[in-house]
C-alpha atoms as a PDB file:
ATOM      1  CA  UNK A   1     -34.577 -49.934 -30.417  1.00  0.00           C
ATOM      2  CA  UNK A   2     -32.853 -50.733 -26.922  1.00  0.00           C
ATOM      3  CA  UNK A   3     -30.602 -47.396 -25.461  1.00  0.00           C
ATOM      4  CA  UNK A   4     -27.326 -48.519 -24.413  1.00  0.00           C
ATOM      5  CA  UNK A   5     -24.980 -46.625 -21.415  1.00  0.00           C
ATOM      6  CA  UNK A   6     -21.636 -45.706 -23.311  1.00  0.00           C
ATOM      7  CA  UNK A   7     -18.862 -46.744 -20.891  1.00  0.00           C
ATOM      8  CA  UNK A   8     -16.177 -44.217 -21.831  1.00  0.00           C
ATOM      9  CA  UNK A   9     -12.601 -44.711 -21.669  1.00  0.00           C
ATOM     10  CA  UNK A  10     -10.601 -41.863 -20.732  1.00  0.00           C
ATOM     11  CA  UNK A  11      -7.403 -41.208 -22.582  1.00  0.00           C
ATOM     12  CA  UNK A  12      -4.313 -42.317 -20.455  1.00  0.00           C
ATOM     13  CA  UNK A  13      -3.753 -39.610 -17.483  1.00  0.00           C
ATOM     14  CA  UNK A  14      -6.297 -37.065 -19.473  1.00  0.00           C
ATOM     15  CA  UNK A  15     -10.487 -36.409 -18.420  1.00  0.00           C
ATOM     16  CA  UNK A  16     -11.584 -37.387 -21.401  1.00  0.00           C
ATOM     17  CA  UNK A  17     -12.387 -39.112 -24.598  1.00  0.00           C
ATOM     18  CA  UNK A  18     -11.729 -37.985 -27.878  1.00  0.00           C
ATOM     19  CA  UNK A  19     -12.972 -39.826 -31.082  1.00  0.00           C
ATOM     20  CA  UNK A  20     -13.146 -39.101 -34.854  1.00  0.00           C
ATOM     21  CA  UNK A  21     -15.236 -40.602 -37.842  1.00  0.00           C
ATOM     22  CA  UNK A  22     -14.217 -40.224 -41.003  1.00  0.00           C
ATOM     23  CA  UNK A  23     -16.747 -42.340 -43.400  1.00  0.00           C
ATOM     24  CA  UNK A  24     -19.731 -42.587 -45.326  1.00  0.00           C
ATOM     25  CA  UNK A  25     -22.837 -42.689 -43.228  1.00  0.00           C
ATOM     26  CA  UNK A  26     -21.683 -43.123 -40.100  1.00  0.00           C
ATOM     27  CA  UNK A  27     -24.022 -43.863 -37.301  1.00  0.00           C
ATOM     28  CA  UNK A  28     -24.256 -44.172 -33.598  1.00  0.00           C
ATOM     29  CA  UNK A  29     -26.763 -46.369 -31.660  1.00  0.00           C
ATOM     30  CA  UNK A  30     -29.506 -44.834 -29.325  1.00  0.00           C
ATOM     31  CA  UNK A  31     -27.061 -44.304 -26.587  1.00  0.00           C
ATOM     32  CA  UNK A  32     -26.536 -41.969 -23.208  1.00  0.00           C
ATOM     33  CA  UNK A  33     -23.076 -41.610 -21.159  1.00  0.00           C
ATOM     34  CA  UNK A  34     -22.513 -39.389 -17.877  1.00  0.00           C
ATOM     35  CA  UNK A  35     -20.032 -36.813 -19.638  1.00  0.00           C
ATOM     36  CA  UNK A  36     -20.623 -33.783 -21.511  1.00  0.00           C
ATOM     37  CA  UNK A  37     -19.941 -34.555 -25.272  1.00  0.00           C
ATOM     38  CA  UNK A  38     -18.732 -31.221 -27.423  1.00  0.00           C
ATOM     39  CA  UNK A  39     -18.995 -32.388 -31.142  1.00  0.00           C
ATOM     40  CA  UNK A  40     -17.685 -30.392 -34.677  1.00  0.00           C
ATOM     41  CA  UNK A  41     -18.457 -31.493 -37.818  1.00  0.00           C
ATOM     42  CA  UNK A  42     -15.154 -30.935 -40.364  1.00  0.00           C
ATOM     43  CA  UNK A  43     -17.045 -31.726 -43.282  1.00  0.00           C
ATOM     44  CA  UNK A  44     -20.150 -32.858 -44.493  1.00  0.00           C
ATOM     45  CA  UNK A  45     -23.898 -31.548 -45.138  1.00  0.00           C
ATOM     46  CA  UNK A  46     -27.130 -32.780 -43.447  1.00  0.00           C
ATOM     47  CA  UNK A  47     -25.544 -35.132 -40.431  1.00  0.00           C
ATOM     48  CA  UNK A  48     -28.545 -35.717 -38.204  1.00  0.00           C
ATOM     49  CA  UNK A  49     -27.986 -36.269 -34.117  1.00  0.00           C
ATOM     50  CA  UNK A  50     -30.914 -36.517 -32.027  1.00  0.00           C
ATOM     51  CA  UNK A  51     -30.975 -35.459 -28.892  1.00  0.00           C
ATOM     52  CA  UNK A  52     -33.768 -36.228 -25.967  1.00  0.00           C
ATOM     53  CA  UNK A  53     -35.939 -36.706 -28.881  1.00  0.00           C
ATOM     54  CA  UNK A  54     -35.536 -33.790 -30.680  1.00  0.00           C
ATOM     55  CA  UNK A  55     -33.706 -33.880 -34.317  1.00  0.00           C
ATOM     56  CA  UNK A  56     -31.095 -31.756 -35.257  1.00  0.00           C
ATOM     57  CA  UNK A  57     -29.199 -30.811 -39.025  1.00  0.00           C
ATOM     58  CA  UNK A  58     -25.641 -29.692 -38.714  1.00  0.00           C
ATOM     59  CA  UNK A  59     -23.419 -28.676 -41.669  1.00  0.00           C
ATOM     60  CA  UNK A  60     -19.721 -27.796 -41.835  1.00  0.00           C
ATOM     61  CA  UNK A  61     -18.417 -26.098 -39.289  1.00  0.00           C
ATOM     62  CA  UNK A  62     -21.113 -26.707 -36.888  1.00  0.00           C
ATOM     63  CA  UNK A  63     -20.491 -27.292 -33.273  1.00  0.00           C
ATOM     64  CA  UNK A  64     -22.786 -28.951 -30.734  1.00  0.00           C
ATOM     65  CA  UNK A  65     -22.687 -29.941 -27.201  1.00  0.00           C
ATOM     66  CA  UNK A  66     -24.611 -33.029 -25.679  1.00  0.00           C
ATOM     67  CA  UNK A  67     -25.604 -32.563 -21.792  1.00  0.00           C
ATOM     68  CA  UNK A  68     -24.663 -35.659 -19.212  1.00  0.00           C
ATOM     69  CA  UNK A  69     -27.320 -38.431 -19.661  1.00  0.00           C
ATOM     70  CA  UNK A  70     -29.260 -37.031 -22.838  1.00  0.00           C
ATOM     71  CA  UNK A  71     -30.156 -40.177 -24.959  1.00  0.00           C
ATOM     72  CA  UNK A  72     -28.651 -39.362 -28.646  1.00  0.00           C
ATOM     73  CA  UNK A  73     -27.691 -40.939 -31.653  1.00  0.00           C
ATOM     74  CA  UNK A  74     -26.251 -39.714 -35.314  1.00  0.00           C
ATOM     75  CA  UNK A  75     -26.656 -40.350 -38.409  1.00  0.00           C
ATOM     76  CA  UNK A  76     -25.702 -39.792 -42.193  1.00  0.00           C
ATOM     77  CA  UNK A  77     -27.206 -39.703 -45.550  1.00  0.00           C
ATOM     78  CA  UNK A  78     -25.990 -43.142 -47.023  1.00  0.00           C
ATOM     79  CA  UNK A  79     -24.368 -41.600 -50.335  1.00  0.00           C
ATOM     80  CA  UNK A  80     -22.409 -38.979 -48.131  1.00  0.00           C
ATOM     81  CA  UNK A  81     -19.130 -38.414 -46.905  1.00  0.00           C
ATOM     82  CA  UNK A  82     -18.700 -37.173 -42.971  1.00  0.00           C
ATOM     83  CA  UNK A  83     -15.503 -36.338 -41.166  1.00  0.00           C
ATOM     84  CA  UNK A  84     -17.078 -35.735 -37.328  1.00  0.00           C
ATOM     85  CA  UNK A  85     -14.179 -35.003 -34.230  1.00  0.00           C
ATOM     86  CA  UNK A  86     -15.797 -34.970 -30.567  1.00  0.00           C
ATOM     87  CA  UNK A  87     -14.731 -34.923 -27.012  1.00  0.00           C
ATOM     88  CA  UNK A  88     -16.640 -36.710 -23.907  1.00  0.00           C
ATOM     89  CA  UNK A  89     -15.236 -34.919 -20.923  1.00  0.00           C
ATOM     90  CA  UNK A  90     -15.107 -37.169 -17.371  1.00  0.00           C
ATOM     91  CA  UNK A  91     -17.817 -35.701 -15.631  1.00  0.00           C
ATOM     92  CA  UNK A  92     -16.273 -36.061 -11.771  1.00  0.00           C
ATOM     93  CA  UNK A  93     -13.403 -34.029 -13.400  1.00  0.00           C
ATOM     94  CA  UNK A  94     -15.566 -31.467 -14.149  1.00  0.00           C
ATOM     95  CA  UNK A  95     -17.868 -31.178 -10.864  1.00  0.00           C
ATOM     96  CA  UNK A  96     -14.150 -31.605  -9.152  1.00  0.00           C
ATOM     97  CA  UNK A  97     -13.112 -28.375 -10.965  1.00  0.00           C
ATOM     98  CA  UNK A  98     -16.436 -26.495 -10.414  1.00  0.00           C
ATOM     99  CA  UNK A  99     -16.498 -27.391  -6.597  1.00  0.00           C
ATOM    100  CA  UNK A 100     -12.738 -26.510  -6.417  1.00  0.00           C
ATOM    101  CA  UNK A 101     -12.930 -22.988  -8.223  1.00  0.00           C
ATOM    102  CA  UNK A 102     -16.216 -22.082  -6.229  1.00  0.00           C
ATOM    103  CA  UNK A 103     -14.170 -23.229  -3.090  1.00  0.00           C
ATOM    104  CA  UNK A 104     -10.878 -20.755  -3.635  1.00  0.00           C
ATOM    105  CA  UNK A 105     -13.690 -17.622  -4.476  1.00  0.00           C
END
């Protein structure tokens, strides 16, 4: 299965890109992007994400992060329903406000 670079599209004037699925098995590709994605699952039992190789189970509730460049992908039983809400944060934003508060210390 090939890996594909996400390009991510910022929200107008805001570091970052938020998304939401809301559907029966959803799934994303093999993929890897240069921003830090922070990921909650609203509902739903047994969504898998793998992450540099390794597979993970979240429930409810659950909250995950996803380092820059990690090659992931999700997926869902095919009888259940998911409702998943993440955020993939610009990563020069962030090393630009890392460098900056480091700088005014």
């Amino acid at each position: 299965m090939p890996i594909a670079y996400e390009e991510i599209d910022n929200l107008a004037r805001l570091p970052f890109k938020f998304f939401k699925r809301s559907n029966y098995a959803p799934k994303a590709p093999t993929h890897w992007h240069t921003g830090i994605e922070i990921d909650y699952l609203v509902s739903g039992e047994d969504f898998k994400v793998v992450i540099a190789g390794q597979t993970h189970h979240y429930n409810s509730g659950d909250i995950w992060a996803i380092d820059r460049s990690q090659i992931h992908a999700a997926t869902g039983h095919k009888d259940r329903y998911y409702y998943v809400m993440g955020l993939i944060i610009d990563n020069n934003f962030l090393e630009k406000e890392v460098q900056y508060k480091f700088l005014c210390k």
